[in-house]
N, C-alpha and C. Protein backbone atom coordinates (compact mmCIF):
# COMPACT_ATOMS: atom_id res chain seq x y z
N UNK A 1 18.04 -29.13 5.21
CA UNK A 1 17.06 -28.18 4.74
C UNK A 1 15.74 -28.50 5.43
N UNK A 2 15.05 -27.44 5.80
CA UNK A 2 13.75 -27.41 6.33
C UNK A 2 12.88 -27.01 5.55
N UNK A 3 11.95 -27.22 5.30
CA UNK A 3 10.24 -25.87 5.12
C UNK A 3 9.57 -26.36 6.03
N UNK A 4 9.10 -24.72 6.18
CA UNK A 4 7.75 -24.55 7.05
C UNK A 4 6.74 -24.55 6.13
N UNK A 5 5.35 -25.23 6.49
CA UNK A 5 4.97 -25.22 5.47
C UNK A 5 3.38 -25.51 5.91
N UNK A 6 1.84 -25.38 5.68
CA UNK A 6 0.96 -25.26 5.41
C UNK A 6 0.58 -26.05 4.33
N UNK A 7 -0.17 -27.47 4.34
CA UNK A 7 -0.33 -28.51 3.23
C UNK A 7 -1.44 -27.86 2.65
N UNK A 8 -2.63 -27.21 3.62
CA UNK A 8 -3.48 -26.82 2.72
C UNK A 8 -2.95 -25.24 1.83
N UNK A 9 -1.96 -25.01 1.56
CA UNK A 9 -1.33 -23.65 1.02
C UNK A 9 -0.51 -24.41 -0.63
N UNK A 10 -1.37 -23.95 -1.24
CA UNK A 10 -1.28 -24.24 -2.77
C UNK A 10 0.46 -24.22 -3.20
N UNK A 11 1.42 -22.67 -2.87
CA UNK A 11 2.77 -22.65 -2.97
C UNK A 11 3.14 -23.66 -2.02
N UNK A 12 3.23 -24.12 -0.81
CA UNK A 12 3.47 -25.02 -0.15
C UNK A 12 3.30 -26.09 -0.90
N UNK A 13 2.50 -26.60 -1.37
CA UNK A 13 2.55 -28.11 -2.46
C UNK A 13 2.89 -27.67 -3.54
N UNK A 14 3.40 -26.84 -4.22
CA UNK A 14 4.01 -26.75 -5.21
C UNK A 14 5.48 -26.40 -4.72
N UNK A 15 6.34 -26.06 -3.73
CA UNK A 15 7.42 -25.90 -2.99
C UNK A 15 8.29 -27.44 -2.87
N UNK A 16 7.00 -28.33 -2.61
CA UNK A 16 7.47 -29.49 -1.80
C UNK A 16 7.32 -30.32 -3.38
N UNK A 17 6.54 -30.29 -3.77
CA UNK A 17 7.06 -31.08 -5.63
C UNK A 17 7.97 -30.71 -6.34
N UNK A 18 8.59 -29.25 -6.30
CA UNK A 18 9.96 -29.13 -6.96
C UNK A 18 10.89 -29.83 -5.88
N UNK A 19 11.37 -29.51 -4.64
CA UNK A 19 12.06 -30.30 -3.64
C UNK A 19 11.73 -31.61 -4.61
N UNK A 20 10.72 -32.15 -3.99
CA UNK A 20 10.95 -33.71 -4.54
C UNK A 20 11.28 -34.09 -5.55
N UNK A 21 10.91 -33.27 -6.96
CA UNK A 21 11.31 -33.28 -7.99
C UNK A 21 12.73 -33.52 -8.40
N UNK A 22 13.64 -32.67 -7.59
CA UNK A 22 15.25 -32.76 -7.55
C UNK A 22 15.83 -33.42 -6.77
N UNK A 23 14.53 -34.14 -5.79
CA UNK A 23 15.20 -35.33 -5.20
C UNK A 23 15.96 -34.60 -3.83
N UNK A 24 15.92 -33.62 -3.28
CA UNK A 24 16.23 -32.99 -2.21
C UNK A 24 16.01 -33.57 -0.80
N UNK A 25 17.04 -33.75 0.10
CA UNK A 25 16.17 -34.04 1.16
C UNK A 25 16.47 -33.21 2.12
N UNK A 26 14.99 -32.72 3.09
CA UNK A 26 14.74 -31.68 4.09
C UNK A 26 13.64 -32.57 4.58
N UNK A 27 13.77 -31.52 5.68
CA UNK A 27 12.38 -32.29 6.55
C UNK A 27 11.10 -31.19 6.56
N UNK A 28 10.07 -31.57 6.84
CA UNK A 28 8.66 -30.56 6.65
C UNK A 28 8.57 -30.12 8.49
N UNK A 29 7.86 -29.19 8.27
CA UNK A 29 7.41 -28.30 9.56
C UNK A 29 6.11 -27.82 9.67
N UNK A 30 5.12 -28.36 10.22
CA UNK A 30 3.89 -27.91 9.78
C UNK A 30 3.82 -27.20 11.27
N UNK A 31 4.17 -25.48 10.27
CA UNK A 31 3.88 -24.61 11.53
C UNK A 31 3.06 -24.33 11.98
N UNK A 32 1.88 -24.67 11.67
CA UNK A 32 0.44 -24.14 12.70
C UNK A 32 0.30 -25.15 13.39
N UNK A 33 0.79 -26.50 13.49
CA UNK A 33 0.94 -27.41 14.19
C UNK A 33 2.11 -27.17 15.54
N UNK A 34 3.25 -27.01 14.86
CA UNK A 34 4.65 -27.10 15.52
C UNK A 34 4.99 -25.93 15.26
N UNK A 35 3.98 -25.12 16.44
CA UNK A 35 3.92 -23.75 16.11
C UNK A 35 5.40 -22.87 16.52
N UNK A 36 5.93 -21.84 15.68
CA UNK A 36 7.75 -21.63 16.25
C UNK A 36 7.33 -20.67 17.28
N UNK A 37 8.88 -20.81 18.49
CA UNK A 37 8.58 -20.23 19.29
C UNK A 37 9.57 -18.49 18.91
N UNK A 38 9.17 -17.24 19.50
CA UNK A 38 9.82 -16.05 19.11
C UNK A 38 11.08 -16.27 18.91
N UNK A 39 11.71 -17.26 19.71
CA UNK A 39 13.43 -17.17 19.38
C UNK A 39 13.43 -17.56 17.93
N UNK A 40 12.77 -18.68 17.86
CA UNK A 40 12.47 -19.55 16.08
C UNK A 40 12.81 -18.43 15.18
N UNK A 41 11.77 -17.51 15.48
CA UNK A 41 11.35 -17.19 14.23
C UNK A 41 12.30 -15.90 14.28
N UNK A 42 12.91 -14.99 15.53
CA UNK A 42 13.95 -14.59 15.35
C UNK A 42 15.31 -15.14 14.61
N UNK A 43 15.33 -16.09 14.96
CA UNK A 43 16.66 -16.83 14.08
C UNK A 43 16.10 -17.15 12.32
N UNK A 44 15.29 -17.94 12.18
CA UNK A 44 14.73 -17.45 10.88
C UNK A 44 14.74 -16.29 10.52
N UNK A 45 14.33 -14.82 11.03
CA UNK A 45 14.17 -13.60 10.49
C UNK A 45 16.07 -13.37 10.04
N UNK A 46 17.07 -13.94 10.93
CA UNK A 46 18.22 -13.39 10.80
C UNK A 46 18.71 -14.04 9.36
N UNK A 47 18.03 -15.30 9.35
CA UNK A 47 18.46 -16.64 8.42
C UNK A 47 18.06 -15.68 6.76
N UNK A 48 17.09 -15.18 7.17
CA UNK A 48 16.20 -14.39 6.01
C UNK A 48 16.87 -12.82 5.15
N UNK A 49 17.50 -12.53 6.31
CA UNK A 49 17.69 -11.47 6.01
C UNK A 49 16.56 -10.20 6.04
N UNK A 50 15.28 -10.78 6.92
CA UNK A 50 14.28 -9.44 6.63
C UNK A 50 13.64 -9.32 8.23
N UNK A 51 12.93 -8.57 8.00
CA UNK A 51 11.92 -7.95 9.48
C UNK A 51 10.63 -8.94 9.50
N UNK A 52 10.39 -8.97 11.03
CA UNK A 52 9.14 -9.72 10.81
C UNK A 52 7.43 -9.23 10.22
N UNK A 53 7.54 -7.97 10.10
CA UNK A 53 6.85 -7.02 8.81
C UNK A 53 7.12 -7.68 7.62
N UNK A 54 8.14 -7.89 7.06
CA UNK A 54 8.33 -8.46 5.88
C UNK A 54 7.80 -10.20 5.87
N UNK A 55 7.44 -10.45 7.06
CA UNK A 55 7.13 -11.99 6.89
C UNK A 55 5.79 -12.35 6.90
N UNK A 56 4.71 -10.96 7.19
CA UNK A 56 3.89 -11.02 8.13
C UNK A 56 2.73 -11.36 6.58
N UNK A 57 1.56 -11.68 6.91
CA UNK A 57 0.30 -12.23 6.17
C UNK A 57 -0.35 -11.20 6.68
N UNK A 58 -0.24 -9.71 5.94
CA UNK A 58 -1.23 -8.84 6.65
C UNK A 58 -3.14 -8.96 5.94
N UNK A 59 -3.19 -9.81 5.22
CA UNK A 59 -4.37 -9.92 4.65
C UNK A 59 -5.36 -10.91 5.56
N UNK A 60 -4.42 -11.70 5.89
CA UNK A 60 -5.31 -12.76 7.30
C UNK A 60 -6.49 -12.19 8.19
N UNK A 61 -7.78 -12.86 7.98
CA UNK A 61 -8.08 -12.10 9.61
C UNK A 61 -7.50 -11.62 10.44
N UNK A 62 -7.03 -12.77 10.88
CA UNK A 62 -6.07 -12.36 12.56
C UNK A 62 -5.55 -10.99 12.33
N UNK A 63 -4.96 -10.64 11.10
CA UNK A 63 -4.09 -9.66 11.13
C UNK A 63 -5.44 -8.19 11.11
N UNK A 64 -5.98 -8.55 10.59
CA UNK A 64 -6.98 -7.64 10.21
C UNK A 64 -7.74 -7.50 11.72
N UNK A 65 -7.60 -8.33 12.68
CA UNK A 65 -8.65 -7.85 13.82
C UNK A 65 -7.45 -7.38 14.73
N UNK A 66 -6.40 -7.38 14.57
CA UNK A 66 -4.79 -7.04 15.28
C UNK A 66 -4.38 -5.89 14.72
N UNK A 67 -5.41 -5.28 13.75
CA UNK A 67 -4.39 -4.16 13.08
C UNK A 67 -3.40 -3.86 12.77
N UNK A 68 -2.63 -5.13 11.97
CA UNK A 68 -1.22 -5.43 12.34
C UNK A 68 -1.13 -3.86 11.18
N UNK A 69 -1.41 -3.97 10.20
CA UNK A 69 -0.95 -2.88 8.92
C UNK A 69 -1.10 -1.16 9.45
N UNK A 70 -1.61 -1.09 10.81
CA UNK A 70 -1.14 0.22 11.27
C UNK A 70 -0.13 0.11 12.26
N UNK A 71 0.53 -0.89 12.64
CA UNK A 71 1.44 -1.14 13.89
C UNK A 71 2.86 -0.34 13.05
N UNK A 72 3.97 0.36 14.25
CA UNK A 72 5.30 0.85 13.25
C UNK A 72 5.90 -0.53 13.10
N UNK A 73 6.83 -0.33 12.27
CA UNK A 73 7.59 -0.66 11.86
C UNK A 73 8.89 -0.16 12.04
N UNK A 74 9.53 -0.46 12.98
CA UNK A 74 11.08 0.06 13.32
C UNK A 74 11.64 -1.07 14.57
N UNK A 75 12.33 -0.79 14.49
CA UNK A 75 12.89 -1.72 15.70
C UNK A 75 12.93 -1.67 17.12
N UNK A 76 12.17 -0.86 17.80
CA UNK A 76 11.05 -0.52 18.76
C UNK A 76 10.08 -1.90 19.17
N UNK A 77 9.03 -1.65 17.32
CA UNK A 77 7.81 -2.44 17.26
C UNK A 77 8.47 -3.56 17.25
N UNK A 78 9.60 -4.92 16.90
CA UNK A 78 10.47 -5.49 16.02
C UNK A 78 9.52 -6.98 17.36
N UNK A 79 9.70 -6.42 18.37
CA UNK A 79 9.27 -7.13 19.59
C UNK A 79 7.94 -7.75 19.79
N UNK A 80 7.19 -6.91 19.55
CA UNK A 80 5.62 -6.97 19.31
C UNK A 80 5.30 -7.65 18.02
N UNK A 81 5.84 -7.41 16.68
CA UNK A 81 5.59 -8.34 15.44
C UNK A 81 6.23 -9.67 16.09
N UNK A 82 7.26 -9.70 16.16
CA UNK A 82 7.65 -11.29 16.72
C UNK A 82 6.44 -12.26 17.33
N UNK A 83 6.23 -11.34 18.19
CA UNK A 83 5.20 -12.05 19.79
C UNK A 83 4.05 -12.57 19.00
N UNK A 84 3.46 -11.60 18.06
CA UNK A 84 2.15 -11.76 17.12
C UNK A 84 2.60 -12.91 16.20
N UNK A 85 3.60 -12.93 15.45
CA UNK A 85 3.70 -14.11 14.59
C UNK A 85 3.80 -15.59 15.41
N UNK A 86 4.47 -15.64 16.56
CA UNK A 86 4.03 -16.67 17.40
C UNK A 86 3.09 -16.91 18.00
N UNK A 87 2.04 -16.03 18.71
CA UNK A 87 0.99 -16.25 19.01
C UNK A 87 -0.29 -16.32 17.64
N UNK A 88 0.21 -16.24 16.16
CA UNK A 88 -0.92 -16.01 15.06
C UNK A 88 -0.36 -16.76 14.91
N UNK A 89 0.30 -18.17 14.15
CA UNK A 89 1.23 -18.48 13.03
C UNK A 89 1.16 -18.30 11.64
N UNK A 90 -0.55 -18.23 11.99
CA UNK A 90 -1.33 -18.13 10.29
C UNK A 90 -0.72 -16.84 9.69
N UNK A 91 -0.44 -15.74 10.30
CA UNK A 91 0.61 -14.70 9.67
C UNK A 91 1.68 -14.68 9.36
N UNK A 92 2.21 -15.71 9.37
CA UNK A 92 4.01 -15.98 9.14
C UNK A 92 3.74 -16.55 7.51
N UNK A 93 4.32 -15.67 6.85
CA UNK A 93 4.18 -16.25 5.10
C UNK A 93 5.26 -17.73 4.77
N UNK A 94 4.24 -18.40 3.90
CA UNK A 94 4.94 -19.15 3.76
C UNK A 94 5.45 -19.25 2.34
N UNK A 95 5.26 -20.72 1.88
CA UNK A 95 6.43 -21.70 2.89
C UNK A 95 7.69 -20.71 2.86
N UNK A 96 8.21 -21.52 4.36
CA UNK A 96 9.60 -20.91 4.57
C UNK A 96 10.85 -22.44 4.02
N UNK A 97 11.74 -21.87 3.35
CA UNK A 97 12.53 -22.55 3.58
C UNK A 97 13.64 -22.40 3.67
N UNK A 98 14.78 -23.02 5.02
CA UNK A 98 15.78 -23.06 5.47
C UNK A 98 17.05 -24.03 4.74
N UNK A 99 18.12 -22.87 4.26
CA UNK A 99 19.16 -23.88 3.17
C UNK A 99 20.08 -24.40 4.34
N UNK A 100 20.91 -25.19 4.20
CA UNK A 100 21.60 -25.72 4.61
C UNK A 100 22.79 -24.90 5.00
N UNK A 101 23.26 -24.20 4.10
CA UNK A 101 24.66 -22.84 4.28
C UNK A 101 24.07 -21.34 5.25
N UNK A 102 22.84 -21.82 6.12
CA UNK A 102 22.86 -21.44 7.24
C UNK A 102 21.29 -19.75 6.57
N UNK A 103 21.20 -19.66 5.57
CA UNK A 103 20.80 -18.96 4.99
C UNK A 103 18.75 -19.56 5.08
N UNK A 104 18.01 -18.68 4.72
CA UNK A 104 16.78 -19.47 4.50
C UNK A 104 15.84 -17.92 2.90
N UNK A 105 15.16 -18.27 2.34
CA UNK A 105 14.09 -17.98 1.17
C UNK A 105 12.54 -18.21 1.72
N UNK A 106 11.92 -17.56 1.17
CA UNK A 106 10.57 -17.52 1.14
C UNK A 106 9.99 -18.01 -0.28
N UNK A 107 9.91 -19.19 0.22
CA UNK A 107 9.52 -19.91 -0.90
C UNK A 107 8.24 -19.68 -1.88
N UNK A 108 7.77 -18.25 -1.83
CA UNK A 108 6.39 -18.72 -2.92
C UNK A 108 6.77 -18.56 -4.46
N UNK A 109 8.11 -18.61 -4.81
CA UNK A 109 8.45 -19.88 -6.09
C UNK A 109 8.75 -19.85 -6.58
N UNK A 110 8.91 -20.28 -7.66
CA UNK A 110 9.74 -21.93 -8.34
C UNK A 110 11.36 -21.29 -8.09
N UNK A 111 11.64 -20.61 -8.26
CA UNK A 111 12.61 -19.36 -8.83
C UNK A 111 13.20 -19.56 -7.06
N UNK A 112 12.22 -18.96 -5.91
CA UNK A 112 12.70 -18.91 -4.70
C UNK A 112 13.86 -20.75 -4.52
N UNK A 113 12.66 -21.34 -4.32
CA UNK A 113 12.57 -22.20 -4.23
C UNK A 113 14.21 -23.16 -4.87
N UNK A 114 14.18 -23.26 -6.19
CA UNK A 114 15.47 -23.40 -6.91
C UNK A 114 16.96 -22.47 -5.78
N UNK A 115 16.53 -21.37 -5.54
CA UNK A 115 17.83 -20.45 -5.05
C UNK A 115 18.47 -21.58 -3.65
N UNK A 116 17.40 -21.92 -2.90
CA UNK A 116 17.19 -22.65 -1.84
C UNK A 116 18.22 -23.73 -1.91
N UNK A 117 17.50 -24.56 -2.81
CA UNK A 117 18.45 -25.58 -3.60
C UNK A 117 19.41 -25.45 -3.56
N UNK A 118 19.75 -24.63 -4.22
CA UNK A 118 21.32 -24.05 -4.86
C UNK A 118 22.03 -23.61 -3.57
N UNK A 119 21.78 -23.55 -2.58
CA UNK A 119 22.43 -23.43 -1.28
C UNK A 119 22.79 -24.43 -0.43
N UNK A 120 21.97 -25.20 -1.00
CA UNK A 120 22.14 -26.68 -0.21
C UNK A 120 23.01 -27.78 -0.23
């Protein structure tokens, strides 16, 4: 198990205290650090089951000076959200976390988070 994860991001430390809580072991990813590259986060999006619209932090600056919330949405645009979440990372919602049975959740919580678990 993985999370991506943002220490200064409040669900992110509350993500990583239930993990620890149950005694889980995964490893951390501090993506604005170990920033993912488009394939990444393509394989995450597949892991997810969603679009990278659905992953995106449209409230962020970045997103707000990118206009991401008028960009389409279809699988056309699918190319261009990718490129932006790797070149922003700060728009990629977090924490992400990746279960073990090949599957991954968006951890903002407790509830996500537990499902995660339960895959692992």
């Amino acid at each position: 198990m993985e999370i991506w994860l943002n220490p200064a991001c409040s669900k992110c430390r509350s993500a990583v205290d239930l993990l620890d809580g149950e005694g889980a072991s995964y490893t951390v990813r501090r993506y604005l650090e170990d920033v993912p590259t488009e394939d990444e986060i393509r394989a995450v999006l597949g892991r997810l089951g969603l679009e990278p619209w659905d992953i995106t932090r449209t409230q962020e600056a970045e997103a707000k000076e990118l206009g991401v919330k008028e960009w389409v949405r279809d699988e056309t645009a699918r190319g261009r959200w990718i490129a932006a979440l790797a070149a922003h990372p700060k728009l990629i919602q977090r924490p992400i976390i990746t279960a073990d049975d090949g599957t991954a959740v968006v951890g903002r919580t407790d509830e996500a988070v537990r499902e995660a678990l339960g895959r692992s």
